[in-house]
C-alpha atoms as a PDB file:
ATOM      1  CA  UNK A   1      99.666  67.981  93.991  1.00  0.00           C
ATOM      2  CA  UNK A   2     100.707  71.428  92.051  1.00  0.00           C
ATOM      3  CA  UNK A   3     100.609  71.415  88.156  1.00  0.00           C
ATOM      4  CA  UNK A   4     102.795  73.707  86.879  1.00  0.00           C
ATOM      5  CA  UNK A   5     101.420  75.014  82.409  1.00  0.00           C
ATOM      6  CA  UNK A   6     103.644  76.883  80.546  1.00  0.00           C
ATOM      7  CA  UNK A   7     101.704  79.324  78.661  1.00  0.00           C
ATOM      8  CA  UNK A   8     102.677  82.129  75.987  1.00  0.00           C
ATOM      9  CA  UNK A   9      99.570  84.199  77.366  1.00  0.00           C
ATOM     10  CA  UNK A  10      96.099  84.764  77.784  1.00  0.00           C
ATOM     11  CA  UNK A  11      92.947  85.261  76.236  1.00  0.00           C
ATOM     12  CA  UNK A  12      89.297  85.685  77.070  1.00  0.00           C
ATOM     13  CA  UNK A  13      88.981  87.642  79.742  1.00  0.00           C
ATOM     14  CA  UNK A  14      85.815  87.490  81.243  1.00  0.00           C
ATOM     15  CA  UNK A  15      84.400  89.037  84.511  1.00  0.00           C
ATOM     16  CA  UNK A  16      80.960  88.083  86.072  1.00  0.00           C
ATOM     17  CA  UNK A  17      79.498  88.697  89.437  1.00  0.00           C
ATOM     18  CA  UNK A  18      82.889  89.626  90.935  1.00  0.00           C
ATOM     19  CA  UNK A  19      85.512  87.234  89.253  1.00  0.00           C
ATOM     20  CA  UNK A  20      87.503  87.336  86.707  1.00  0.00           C
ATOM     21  CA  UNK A  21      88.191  84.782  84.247  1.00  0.00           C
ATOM     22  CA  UNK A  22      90.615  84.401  81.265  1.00  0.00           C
ATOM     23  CA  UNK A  23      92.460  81.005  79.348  1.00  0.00           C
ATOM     24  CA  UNK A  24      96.205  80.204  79.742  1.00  0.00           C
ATOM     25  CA  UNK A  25      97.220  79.680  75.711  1.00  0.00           C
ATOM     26  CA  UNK A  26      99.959  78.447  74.200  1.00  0.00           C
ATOM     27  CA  UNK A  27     100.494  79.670  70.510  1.00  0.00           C
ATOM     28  CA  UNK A  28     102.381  77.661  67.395  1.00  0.00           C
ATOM     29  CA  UNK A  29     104.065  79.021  64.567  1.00  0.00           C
ATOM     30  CA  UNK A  30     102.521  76.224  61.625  1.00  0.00           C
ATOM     31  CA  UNK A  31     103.976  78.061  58.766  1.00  0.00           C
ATOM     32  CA  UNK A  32     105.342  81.578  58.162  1.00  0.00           C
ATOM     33  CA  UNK A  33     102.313  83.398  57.998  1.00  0.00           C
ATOM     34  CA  UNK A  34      99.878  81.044  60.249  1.00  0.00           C
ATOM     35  CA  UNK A  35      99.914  80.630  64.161  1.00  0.00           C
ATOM     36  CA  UNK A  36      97.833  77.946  65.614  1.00  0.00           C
ATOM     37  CA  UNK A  37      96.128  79.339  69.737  1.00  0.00           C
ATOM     38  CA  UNK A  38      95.550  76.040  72.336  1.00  0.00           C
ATOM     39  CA  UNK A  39      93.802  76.836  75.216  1.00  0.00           C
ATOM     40  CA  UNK A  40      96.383  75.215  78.409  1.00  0.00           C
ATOM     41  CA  UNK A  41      94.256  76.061  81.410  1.00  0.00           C
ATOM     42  CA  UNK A  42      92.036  78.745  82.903  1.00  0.00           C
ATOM     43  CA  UNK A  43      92.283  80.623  86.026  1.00  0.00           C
ATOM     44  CA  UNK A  44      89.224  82.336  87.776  1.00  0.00           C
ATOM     45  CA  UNK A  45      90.264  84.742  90.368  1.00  0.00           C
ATOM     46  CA  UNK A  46      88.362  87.610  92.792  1.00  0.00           C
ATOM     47  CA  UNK A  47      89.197  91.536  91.325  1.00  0.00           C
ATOM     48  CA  UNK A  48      90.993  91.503  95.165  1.00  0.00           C
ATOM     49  CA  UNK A  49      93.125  88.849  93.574  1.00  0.00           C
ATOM     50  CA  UNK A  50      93.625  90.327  90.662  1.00  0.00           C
ATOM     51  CA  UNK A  51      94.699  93.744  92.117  1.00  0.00           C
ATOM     52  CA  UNK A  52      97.290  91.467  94.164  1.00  0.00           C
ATOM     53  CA  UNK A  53      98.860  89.332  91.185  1.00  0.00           C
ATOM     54  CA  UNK A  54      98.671  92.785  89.212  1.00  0.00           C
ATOM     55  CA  UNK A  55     100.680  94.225  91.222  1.00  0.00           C
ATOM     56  CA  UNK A  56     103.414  91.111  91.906  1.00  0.00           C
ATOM     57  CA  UNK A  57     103.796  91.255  88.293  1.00  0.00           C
ATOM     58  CA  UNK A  58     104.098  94.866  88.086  1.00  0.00           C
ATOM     59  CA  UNK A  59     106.936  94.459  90.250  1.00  0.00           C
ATOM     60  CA  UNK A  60     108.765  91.585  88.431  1.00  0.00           C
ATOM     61  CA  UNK A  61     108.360  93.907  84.700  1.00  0.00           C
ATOM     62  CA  UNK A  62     110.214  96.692  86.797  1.00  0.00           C
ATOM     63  CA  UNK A  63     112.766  94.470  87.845  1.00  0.00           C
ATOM     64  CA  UNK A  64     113.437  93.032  84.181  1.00  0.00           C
ATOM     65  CA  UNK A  65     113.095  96.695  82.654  1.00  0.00           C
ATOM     66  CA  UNK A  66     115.858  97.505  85.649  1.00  0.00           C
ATOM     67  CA  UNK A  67     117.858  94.680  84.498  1.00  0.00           C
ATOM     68  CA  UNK A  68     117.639  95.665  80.914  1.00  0.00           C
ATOM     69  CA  UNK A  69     116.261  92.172  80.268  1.00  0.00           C
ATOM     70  CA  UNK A  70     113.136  94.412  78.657  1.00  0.00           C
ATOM     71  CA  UNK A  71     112.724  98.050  77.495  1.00  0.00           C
ATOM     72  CA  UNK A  72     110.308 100.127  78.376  1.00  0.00           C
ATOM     73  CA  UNK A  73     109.491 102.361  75.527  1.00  0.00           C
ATOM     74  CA  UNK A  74     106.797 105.026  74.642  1.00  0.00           C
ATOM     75  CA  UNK A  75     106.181 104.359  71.180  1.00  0.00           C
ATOM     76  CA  UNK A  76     105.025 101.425  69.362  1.00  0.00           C
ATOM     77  CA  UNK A  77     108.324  98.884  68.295  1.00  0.00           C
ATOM     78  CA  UNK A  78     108.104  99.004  64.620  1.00  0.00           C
ATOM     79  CA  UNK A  79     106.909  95.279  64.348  1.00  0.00           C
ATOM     80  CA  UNK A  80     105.078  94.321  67.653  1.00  0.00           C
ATOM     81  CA  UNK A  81     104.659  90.855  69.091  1.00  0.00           C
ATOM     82  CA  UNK A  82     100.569  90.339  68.741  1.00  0.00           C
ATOM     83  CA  UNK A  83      98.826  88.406  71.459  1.00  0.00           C
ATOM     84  CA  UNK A  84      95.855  87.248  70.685  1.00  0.00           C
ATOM     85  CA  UNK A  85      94.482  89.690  73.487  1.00  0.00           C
ATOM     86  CA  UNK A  86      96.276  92.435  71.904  1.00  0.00           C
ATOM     87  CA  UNK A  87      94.390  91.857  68.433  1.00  0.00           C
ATOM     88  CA  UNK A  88      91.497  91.916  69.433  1.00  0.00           C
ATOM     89  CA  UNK A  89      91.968  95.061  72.238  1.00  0.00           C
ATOM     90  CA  UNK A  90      92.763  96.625  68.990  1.00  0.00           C
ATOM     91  CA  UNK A  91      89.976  95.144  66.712  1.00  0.00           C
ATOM     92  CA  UNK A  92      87.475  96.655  69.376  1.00  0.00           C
ATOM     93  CA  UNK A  93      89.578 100.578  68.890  1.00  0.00           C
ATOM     94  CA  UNK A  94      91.223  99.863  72.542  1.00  0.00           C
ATOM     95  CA  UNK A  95      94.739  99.900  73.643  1.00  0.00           C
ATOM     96  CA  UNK A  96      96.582  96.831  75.168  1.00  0.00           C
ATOM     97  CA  UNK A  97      99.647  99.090  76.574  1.00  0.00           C
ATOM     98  CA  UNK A  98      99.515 100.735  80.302  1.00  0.00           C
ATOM     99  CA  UNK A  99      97.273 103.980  81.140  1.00  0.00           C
ATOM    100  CA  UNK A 100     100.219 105.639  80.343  1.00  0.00           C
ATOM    101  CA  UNK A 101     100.702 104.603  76.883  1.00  0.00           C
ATOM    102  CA  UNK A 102     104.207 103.283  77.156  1.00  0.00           C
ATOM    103  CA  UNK A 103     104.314 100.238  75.440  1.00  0.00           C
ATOM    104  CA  UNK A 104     107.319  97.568  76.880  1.00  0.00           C
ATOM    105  CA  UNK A 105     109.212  96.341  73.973  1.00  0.00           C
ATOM    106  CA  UNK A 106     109.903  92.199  73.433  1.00  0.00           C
ATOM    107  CA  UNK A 107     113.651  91.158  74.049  1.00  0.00           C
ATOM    108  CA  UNK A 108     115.017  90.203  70.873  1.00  0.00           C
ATOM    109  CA  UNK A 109     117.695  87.619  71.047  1.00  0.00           C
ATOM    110  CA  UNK A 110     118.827  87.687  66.999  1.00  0.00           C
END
């Protein structure tokens, strides 16, 4: 039987002695100012693994940017979309955009 979770993103990444681990989440607006983060699942995977689904998904953003479904842009968007990765990335003084500091911008549907 194959589950299928719907998840906004992910969270805790972990490696130890050769695999990597990090939470499926799924995040809530409550109220204007206040989002709510459930942990959905978790997926442990081998850096071999890793390197492969890295590089599916790679291939999937290119299509989208391609499509103009998402746009690839090299500065920050003047309000970014914070996942909870990306907060703390930044609460630690590191970067959650690509080694080559392009940053892909959320579609906006307003």
């Amino acid at each position: 039987m194959q589950t299928t979770v719907y998840a906004d993103g992910i969270n805790n990444i972990t490696m130890l002695e050769g695999i990597v681990r990090f939470d499926l989440i799924n995040i809530t607006q409550t109220d204007k100012d206040s989002r709510t983060v459930k942990t959905v699942g978790s997926v442990a995977m081998s850096v071999p693994a890793l390197l492969r689904t890295y590089t599916e998904l790679s291939g999937v953003l290119n299509k989208l940017i391609e499509q103009g479904v998402v746009k690839k842009t090299e500065t920050q968007p003047s309000e970014p979309v914070q996942a909870p990765v990306q907060a703390a990335a930044q609460a630690r003084g590191t970067t959650a955009s690509g080694s080559d500091g392009a940053v892909i911008e959320p579609l906006r549907l307003s």
